[in-house]
PDB file of N, CA and C in Angstrom:
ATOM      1  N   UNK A   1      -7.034   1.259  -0.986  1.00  0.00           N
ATOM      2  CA  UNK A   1      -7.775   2.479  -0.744  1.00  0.00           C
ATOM      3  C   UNK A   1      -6.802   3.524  -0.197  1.00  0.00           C
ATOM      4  N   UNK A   2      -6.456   4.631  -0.861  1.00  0.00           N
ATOM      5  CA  UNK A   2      -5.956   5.732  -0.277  1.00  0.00           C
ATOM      6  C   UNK A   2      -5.944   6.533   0.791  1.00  0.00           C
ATOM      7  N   UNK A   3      -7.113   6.590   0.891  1.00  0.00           N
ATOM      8  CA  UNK A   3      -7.444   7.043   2.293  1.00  0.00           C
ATOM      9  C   UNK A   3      -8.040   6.408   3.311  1.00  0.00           C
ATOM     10  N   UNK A   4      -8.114   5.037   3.101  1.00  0.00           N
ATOM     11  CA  UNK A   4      -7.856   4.321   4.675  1.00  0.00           C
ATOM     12  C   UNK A   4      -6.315   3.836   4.690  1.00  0.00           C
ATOM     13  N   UNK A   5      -5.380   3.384   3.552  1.00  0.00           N
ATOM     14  CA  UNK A   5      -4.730   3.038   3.614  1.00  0.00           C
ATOM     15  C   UNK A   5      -4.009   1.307   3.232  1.00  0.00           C
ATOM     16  N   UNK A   6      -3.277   0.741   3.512  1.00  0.00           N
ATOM     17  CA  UNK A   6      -3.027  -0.321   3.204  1.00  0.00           C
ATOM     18  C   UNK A   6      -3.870  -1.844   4.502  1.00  0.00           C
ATOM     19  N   UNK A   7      -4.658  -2.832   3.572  1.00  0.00           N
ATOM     20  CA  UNK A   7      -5.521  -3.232   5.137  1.00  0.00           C
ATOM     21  C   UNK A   7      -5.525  -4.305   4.130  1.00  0.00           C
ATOM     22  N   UNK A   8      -5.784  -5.542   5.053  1.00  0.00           N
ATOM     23  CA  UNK A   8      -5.905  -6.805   4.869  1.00  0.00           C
ATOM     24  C   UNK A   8      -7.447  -7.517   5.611  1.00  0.00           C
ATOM     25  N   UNK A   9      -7.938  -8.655   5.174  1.00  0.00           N
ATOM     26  CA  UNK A   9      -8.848  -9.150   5.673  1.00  0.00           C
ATOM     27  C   UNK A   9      -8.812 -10.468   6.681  1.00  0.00           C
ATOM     28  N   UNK A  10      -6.900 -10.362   6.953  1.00  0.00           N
ATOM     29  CA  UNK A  10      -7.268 -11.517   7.638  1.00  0.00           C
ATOM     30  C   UNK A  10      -6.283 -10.438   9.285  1.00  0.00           C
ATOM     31  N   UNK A  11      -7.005 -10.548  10.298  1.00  0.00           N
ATOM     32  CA  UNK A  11      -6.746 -10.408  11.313  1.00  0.00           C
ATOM     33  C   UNK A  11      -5.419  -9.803  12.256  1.00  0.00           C
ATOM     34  N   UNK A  12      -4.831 -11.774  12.158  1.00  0.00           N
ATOM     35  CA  UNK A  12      -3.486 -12.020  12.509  1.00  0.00           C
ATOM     36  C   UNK A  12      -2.447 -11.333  11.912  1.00  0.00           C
ATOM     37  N   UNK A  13      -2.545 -11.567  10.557  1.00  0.00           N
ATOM     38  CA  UNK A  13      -1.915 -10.854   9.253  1.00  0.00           C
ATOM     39  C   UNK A  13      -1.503  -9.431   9.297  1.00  0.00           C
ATOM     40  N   UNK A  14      -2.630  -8.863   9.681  1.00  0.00           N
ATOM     41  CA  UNK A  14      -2.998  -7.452  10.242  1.00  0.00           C
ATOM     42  C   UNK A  14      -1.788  -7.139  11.069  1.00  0.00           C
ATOM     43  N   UNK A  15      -1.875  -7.806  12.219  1.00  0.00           N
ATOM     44  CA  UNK A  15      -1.054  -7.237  13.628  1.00  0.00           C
ATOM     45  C   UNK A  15      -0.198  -7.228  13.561  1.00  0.00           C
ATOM     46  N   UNK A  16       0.595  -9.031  12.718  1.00  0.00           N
ATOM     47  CA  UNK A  16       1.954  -8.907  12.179  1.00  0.00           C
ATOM     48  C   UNK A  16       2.351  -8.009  11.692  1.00  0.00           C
ATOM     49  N   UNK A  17       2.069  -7.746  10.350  1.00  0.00           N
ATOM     50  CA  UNK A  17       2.387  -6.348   9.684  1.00  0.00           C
ATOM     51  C   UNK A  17       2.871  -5.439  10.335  1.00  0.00           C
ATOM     52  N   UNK A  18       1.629  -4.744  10.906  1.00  0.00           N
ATOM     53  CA  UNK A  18       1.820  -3.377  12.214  1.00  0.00           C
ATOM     54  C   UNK A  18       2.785  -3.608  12.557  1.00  0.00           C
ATOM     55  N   UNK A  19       3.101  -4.531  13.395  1.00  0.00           N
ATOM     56  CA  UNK A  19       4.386  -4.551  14.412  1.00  0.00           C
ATOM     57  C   UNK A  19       5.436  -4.666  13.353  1.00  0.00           C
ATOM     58  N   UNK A  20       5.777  -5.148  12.239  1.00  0.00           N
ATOM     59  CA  UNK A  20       6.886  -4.707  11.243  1.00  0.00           C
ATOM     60  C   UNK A  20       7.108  -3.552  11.010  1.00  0.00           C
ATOM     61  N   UNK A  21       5.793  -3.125  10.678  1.00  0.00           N
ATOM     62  CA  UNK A  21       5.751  -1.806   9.911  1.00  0.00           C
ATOM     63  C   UNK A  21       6.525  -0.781  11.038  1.00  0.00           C
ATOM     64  N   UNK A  22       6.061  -1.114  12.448  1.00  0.00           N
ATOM     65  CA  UNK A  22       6.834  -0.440  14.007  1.00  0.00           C
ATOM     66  C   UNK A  22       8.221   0.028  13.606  1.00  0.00           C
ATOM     67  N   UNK A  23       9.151  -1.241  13.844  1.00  0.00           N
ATOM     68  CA  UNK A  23      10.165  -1.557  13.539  1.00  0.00           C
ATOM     69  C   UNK A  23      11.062  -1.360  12.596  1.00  0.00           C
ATOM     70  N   UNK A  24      10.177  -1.134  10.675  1.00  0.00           N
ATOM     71  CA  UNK A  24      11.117  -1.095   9.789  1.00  0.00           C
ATOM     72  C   UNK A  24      11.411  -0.307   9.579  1.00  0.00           C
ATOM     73  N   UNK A  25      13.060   0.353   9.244  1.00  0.00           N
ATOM     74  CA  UNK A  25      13.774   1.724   8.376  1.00  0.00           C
ATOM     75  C   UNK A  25      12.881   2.105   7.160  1.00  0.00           C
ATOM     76  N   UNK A  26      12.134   1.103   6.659  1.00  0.00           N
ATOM     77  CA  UNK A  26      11.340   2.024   5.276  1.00  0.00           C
ATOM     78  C   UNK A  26      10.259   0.792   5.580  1.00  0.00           C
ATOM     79  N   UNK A  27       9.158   1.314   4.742  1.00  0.00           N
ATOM     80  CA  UNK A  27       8.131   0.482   4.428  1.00  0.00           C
ATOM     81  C   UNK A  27       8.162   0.596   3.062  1.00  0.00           C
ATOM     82  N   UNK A  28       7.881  -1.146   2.258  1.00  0.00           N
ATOM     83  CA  UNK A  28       7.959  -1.062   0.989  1.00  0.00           C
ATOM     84  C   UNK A  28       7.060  -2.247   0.842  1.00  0.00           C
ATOM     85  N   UNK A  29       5.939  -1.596   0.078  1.00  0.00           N
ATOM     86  CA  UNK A  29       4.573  -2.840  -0.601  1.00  0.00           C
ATOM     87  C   UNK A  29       4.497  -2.938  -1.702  1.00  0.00           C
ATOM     88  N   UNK A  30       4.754  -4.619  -1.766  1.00  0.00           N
ATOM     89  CA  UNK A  30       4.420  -4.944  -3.355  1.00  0.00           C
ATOM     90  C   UNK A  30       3.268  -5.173  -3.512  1.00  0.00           C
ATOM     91  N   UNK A  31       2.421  -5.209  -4.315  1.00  0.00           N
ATOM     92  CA  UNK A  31       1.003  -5.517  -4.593  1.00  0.00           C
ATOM     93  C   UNK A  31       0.519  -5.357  -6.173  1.00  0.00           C
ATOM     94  N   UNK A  32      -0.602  -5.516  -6.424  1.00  0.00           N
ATOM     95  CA  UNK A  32      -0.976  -5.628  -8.029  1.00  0.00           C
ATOM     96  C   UNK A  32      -2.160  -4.937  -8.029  1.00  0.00           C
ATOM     97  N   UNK A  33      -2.203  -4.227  -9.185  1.00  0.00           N
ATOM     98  CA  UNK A  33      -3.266  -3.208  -9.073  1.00  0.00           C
ATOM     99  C   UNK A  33      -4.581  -3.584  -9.083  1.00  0.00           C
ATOM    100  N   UNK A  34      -4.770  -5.019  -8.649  1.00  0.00           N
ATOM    101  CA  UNK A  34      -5.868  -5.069  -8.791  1.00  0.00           C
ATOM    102  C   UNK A  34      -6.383  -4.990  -7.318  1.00  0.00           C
ATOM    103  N   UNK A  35      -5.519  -4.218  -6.729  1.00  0.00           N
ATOM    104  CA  UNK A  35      -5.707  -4.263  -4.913  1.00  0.00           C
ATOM    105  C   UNK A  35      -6.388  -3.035  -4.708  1.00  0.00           C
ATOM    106  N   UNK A  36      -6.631  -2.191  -5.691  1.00  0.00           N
ATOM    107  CA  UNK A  36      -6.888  -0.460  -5.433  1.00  0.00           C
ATOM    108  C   UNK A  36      -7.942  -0.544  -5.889  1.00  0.00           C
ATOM    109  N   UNK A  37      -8.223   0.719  -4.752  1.00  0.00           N
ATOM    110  CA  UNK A  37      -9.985   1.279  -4.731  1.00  0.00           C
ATOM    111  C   UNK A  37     -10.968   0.036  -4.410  1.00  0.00           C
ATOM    112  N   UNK A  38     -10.246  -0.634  -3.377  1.00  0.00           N
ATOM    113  CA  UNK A  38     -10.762  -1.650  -2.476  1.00  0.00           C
ATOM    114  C   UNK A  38     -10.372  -1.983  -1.051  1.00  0.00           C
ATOM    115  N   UNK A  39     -11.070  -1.992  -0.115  1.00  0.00           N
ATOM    116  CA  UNK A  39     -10.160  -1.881   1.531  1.00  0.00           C
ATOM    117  C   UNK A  39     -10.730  -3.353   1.833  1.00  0.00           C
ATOM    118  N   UNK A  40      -9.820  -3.689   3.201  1.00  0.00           N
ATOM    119  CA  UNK A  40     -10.587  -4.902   3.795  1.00  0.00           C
ATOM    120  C   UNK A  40     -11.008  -3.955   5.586  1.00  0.00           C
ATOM    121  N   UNK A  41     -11.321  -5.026   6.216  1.00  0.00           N
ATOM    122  CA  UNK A  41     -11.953  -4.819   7.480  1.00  0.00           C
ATOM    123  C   UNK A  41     -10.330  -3.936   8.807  1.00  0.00           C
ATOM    124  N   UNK A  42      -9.338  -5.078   8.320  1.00  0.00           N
ATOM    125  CA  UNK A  42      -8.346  -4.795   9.038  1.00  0.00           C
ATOM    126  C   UNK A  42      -7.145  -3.928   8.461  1.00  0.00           C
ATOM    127  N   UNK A  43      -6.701  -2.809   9.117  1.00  0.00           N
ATOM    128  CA  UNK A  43      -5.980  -1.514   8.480  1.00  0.00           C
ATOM    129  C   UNK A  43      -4.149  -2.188   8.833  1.00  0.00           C
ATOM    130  N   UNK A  44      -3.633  -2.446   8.042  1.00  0.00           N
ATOM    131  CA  UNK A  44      -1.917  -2.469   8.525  1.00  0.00           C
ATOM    132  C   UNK A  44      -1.347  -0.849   9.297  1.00  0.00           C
ATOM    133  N   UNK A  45      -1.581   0.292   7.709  1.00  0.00           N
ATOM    134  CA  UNK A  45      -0.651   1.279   7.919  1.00  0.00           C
ATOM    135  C   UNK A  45      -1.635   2.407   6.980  1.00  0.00           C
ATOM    136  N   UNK A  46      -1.278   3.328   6.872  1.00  0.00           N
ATOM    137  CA  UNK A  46      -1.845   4.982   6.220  1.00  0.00           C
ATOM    138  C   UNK A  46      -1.037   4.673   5.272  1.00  0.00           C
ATOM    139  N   UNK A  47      -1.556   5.533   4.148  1.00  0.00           N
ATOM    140  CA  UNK A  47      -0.803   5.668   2.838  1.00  0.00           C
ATOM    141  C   UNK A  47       0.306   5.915   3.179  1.00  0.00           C
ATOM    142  N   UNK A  48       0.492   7.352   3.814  1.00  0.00           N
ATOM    143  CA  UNK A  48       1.431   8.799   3.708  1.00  0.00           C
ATOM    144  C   UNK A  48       3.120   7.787   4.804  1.00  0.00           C
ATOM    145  N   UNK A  49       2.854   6.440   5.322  1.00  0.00           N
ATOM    146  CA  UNK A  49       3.811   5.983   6.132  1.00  0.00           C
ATOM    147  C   UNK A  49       4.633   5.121   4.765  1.00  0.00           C
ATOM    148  N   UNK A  50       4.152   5.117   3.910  1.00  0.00           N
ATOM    149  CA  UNK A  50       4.756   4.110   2.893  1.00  0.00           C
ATOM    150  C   UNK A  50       5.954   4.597   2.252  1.00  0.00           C
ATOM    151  N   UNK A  51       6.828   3.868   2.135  1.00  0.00           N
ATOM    152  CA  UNK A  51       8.106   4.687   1.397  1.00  0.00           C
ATOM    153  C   UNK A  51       8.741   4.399  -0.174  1.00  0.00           C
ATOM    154  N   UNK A  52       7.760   3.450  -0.277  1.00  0.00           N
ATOM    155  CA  UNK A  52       8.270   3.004  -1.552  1.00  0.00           C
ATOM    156  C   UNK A  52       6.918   1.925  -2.030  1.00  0.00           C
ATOM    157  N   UNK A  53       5.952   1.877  -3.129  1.00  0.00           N
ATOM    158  CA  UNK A  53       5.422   0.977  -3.820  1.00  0.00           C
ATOM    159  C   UNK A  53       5.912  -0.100  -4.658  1.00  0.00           C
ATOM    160  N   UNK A  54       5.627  -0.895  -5.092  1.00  0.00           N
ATOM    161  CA  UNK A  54       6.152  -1.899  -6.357  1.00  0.00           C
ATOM    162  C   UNK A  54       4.557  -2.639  -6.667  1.00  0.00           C
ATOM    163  N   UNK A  55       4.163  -2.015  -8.046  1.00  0.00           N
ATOM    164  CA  UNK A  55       3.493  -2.584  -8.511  1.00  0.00           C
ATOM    165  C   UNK A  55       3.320  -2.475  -9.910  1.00  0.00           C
ATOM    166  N   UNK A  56       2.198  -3.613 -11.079  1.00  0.00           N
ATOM    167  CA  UNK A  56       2.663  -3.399 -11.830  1.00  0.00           C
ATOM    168  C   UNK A  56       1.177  -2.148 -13.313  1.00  0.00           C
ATOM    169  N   UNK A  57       2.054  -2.085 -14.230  1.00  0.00           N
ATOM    170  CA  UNK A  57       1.230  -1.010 -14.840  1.00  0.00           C
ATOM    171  C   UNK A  57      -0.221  -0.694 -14.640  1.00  0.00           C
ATOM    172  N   UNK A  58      -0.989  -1.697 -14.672  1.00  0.00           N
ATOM    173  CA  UNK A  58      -2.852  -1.580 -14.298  1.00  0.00           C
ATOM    174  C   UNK A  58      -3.221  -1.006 -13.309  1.00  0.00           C
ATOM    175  N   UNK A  59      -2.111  -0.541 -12.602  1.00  0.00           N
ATOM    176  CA  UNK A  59      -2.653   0.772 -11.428  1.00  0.00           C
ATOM    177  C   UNK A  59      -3.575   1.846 -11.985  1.00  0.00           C
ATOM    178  N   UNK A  60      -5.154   1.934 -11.627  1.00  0.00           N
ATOM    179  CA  UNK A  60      -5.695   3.089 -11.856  1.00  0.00           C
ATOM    180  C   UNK A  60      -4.757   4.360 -11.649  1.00  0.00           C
ATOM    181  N   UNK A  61      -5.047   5.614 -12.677  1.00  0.00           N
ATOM    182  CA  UNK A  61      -4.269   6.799 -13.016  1.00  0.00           C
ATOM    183  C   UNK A  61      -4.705   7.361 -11.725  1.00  0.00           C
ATOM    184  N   UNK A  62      -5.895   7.669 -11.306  1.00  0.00           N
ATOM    185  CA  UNK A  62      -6.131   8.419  -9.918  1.00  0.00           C
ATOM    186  C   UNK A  62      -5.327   7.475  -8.976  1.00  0.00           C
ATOM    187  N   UNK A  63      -5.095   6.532  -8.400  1.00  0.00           N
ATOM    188  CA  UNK A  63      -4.547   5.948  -7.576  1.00  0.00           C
ATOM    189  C   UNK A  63      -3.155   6.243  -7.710  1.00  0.00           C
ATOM    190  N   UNK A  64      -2.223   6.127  -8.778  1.00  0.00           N
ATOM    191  CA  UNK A  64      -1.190   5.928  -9.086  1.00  0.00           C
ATOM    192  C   UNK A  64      -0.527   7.681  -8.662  1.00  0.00           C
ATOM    193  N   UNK A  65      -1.497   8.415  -9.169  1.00  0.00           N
ATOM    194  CA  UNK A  65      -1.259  10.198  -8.953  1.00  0.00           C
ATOM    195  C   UNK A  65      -1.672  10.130  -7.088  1.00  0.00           C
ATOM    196  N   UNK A  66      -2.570   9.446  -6.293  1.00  0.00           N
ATOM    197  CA  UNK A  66      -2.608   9.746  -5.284  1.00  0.00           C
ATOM    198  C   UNK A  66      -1.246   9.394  -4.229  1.00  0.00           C
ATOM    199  N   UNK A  67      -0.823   8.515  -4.753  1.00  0.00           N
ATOM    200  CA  UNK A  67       0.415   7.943  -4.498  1.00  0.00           C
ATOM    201  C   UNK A  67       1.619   8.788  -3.782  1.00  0.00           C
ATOM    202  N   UNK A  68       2.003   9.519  -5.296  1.00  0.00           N
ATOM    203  CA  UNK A  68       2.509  10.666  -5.982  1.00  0.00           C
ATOM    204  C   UNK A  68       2.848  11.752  -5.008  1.00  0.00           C
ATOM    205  N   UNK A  69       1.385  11.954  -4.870  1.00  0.00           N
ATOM    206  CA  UNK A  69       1.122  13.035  -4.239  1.00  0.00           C
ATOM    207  C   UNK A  69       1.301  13.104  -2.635  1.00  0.00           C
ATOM    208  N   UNK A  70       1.322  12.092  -2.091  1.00  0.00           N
ATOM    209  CA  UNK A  70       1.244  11.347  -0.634  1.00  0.00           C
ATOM    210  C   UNK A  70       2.748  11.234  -0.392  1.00  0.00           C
ATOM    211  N   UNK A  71       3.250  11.624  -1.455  1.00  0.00           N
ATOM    212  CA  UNK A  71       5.257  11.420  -1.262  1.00  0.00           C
ATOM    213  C   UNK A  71       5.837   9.905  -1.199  1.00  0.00           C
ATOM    214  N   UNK A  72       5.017   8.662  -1.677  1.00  0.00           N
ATOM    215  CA  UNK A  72       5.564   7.652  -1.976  1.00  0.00           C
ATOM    216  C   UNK A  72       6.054   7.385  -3.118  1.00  0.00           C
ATOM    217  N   UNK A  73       7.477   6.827  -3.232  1.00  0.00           N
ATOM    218  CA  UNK A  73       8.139   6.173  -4.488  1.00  0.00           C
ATOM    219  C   UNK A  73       7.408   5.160  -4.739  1.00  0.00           C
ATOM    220  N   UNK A  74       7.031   5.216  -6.682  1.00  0.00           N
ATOM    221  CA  UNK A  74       6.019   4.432  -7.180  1.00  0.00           C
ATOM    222  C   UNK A  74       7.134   3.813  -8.180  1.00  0.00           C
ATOM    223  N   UNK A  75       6.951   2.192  -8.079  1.00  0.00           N
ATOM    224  CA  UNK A  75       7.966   1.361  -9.332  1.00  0.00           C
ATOM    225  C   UNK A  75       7.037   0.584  -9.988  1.00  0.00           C
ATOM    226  N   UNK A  76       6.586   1.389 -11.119  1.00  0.00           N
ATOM    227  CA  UNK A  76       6.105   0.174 -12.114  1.00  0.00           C
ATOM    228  C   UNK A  76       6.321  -0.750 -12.826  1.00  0.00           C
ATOM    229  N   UNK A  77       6.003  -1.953 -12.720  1.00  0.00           N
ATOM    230  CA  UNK A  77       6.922  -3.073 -13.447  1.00  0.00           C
ATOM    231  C   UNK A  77       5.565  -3.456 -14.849  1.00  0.00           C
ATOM    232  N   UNK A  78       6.468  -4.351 -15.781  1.00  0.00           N
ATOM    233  CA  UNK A  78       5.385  -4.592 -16.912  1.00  0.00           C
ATOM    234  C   UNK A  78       4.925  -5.683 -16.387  1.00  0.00           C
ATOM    235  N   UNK A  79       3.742  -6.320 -16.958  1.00  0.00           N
ATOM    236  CA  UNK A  79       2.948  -7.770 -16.652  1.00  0.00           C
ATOM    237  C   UNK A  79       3.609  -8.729 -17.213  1.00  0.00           C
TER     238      UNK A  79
END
């Protein structure tokens, strides 16, 4: 989800993250498009903190342009 951002449903998972995300020189998420235009309960990070995506072509076109637009590097890979 774009505008809550990158979020997971398990908890622990959650906090870990965060506290990486604290810490790292870039943030970079791999994921598969079948993760978009769906949130869970627990938030890692905001779009606009992301510095780089990796995912592969089946990214919805609105998602992929919101991306874009949010100033994250988008790498599409084939299936």
């Amino acid at each position: 989800d774009l505008e809550r951002g990158v979020s997971t449903h398990n908890e622990d998972e959650a906090r870990l993250n965060r506290r990486m995300c604290e810490v790292a020189e870039r943030i970079i998420v791999v994921t598969d498009s079948s993760k978009f235009n769906r949130s869970s309960l627990h938030k890692i990070i905001d779009t606009q903190r992301i510095d780089m995506i990796i995912v592969d072509e089946g990214i919805p076109a609105d998602s992929l342009e919101g991306l874009r637009k949010a100033g994250v590097e988008v790498i599409l890979v084939g299936e």
